[in-house]
Protein backbone atom coordinates (compact mmCIF):
# COMPACT_ATOMS: atom_id res chain seq x y z
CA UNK A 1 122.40 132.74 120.38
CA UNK A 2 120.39 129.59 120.49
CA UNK A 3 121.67 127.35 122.67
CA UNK A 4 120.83 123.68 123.84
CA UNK A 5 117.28 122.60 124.39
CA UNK A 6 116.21 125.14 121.61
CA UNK A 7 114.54 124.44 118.17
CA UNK A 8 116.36 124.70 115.16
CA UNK A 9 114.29 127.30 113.49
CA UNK A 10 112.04 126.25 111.06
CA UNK A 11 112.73 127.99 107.81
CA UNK A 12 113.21 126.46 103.99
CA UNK A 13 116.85 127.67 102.92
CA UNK A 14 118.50 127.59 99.57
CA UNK A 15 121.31 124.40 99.16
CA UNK A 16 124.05 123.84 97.10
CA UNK A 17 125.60 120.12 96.66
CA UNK A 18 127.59 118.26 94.06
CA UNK A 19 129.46 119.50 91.19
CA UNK A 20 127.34 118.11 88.22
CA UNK A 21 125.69 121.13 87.65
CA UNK A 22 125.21 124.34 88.20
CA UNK A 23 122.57 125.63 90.90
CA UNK A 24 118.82 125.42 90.07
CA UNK A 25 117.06 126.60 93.24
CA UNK A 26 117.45 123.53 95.03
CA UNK A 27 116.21 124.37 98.77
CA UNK A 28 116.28 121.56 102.38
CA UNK A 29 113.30 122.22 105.04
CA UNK A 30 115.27 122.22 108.14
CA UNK A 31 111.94 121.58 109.77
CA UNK A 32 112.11 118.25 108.29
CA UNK A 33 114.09 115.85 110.19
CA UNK A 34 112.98 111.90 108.51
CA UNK A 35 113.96 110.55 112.11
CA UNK A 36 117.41 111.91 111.65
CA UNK A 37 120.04 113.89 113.82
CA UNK A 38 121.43 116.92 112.03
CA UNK A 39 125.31 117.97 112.09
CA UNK A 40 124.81 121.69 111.06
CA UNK A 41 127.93 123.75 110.90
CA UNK A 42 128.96 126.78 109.70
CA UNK A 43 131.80 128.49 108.43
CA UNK A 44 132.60 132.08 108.06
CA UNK A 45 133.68 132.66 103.78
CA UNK A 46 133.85 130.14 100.88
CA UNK A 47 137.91 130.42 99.31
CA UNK A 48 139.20 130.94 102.36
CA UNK A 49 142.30 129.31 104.58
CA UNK A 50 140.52 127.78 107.68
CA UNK A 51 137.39 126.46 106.52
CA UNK A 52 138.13 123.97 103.58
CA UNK A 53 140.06 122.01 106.25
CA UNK A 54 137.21 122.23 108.59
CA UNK A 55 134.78 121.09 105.47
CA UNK A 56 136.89 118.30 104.12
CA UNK A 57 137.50 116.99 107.98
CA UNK A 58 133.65 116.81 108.18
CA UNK A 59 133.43 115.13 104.53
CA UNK A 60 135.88 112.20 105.54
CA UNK A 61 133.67 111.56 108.62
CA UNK A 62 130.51 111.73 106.32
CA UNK A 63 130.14 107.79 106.81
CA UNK A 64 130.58 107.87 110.36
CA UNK A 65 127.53 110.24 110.65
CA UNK A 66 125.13 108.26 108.70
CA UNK A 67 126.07 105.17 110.77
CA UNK A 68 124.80 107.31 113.41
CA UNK A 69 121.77 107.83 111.71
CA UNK A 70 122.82 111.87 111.41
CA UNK A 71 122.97 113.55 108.23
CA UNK A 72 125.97 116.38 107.64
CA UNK A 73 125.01 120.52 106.70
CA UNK A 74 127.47 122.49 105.96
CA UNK A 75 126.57 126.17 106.20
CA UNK A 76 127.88 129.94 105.23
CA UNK A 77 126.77 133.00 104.24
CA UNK A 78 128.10 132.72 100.79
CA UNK A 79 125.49 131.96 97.36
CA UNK A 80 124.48 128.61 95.94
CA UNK A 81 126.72 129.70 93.19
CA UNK A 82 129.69 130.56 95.19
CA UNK A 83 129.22 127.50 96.82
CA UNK A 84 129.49 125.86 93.26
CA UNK A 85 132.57 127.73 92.19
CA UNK A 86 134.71 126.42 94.97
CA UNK A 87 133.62 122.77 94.73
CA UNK A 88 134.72 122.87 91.55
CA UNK A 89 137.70 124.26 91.88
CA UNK A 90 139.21 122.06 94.78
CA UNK A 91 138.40 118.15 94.40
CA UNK A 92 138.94 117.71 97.74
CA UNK A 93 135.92 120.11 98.37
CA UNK A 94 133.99 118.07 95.30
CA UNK A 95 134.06 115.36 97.51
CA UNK A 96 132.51 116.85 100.52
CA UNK A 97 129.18 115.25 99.21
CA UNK A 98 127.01 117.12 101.84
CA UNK A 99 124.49 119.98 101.59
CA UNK A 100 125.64 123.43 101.71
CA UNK A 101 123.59 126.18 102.84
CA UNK A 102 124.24 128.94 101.09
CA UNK A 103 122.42 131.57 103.64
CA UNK A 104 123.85 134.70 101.74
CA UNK A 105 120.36 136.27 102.95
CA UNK A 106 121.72 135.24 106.87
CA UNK A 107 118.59 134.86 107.77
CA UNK A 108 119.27 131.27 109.19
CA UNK A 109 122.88 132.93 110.54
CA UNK A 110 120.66 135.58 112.37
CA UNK A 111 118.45 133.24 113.51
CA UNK A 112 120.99 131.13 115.37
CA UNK A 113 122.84 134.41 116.47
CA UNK A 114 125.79 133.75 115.14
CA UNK A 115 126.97 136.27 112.72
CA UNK A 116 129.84 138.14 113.34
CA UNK A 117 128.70 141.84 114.18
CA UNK A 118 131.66 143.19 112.36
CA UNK A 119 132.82 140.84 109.63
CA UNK A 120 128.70 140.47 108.68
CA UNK A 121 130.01 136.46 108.35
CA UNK A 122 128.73 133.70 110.50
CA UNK A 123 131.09 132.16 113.24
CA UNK A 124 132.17 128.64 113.01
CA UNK A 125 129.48 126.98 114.79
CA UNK A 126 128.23 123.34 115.01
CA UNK A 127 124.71 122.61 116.52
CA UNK A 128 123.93 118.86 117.14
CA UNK A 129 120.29 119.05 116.90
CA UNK A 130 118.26 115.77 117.54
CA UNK A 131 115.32 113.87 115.66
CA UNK A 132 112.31 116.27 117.49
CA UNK A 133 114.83 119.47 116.04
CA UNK A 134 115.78 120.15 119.47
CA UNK A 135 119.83 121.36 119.73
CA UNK A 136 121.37 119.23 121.75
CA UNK A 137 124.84 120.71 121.61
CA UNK A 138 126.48 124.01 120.64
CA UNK A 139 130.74 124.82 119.53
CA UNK A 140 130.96 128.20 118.75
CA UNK A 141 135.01 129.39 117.65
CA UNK A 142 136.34 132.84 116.47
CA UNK A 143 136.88 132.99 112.98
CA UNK A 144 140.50 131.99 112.66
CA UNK A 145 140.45 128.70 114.54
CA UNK A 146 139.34 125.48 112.98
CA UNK A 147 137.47 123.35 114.79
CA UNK A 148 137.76 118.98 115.69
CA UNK A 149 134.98 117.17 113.48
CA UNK A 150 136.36 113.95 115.34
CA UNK A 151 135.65 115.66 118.40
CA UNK A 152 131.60 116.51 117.01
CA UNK A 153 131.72 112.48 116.02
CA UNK A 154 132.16 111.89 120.01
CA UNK A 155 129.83 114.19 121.55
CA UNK A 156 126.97 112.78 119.31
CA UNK A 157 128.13 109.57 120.13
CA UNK A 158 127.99 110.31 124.00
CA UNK A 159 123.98 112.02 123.10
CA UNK A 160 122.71 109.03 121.27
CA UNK A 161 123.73 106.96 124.79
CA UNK A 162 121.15 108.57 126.40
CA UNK A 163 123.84 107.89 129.86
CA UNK A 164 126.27 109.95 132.00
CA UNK A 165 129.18 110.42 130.41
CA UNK A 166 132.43 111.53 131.74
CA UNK A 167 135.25 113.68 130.70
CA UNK A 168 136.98 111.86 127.51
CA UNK A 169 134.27 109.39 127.43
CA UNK A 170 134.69 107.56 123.96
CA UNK A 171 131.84 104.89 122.35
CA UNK A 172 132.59 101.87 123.80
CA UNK A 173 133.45 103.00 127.18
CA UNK A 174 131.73 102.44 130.24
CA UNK A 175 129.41 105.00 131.01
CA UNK A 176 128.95 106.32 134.77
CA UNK A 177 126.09 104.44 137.02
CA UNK A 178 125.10 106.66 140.12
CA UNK A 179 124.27 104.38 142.99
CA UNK A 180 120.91 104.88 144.22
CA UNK A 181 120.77 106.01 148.06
């Protein structure tokens, strides 16, 4: 699995996003970064239980991210048209105005090692991946527990300090000073 201080691999995969219209091809360079941070995350199945909560979490925080200057990718190994189908048929999942990867090929999956061996789905993963591509932070969970998009919020928060941290640390906070010997 890649893990922190990796690229994210450079590949051109197919996207879905909106609901105005049905699929056309529409692809996103993932080598292309505009001076952004990238919230990539992936879920396991489109019309499932978990993962709309999981996507609609990450939709509501949608604002948060770009005032971060980090742009939101959602991710599974589902088709652009798939992908279409279930935005239409939940609004709440409409709204999720976001890219969605639709990596039914899992070649991205693969390349992050995350697929599930058995279920031939990808885990629910997040990478935090910085301006220069470079993942900066890695969640992986099983398939049947959701993860905190709040939580994702404060860790990129806590990266974009550039500081020391500490356990809980929240923006605003002080952030730990060694003293020079």
């Amino acid at each position: 699995m890649l893990t922190v201080g990796d690229k994210l691999p450079s590949l051109t995969v197919p996207v879905q996003q909106g609901t105005s219209a049905l699929p056309e091809g529409e692809t996103l360079n993932l080598a292309e970064t505009n001076g952004k941070w990238k919230i990539l995350f992936y879920w396991p199945k489109d019309f499932t239980f978990v993962c709309p909560t999981e996507i609609v979490g990450y939709g509501d925080l949608k604002g948060d991210f770009e005032d971060r200057d980090a742009v939101l990718i959602g991710a599974s190994t589902d088709t652009s048209h798939v992908h279409f189908a279930w935005r239409k048929s939940d609004e709440r999942l409409a709204a999720a105005d976001f890219p969605w990867i639709a990596d039914n090929s899992k070649k991205l999956a693969e390349a992050l090692g995350i697929l599930h061996p058995e279920e031939g789905v990808a885990y629910r993963a997040t990478f935090i991946i910085d301006p220069d591509n470079v993942i900066q932070h890695v969640t992986v969970n099983g398939l049947n527990v959701g993860r905190n998009p709040a939580e994702t919020l404060r860790v990129l928060d806590a990266l974009q300090t550039d500081e020391l941290c500490p356990c809980n640390w929240t923006e605003g906070q002080d952030v730990l000073k060694p003293v020079a010997a």
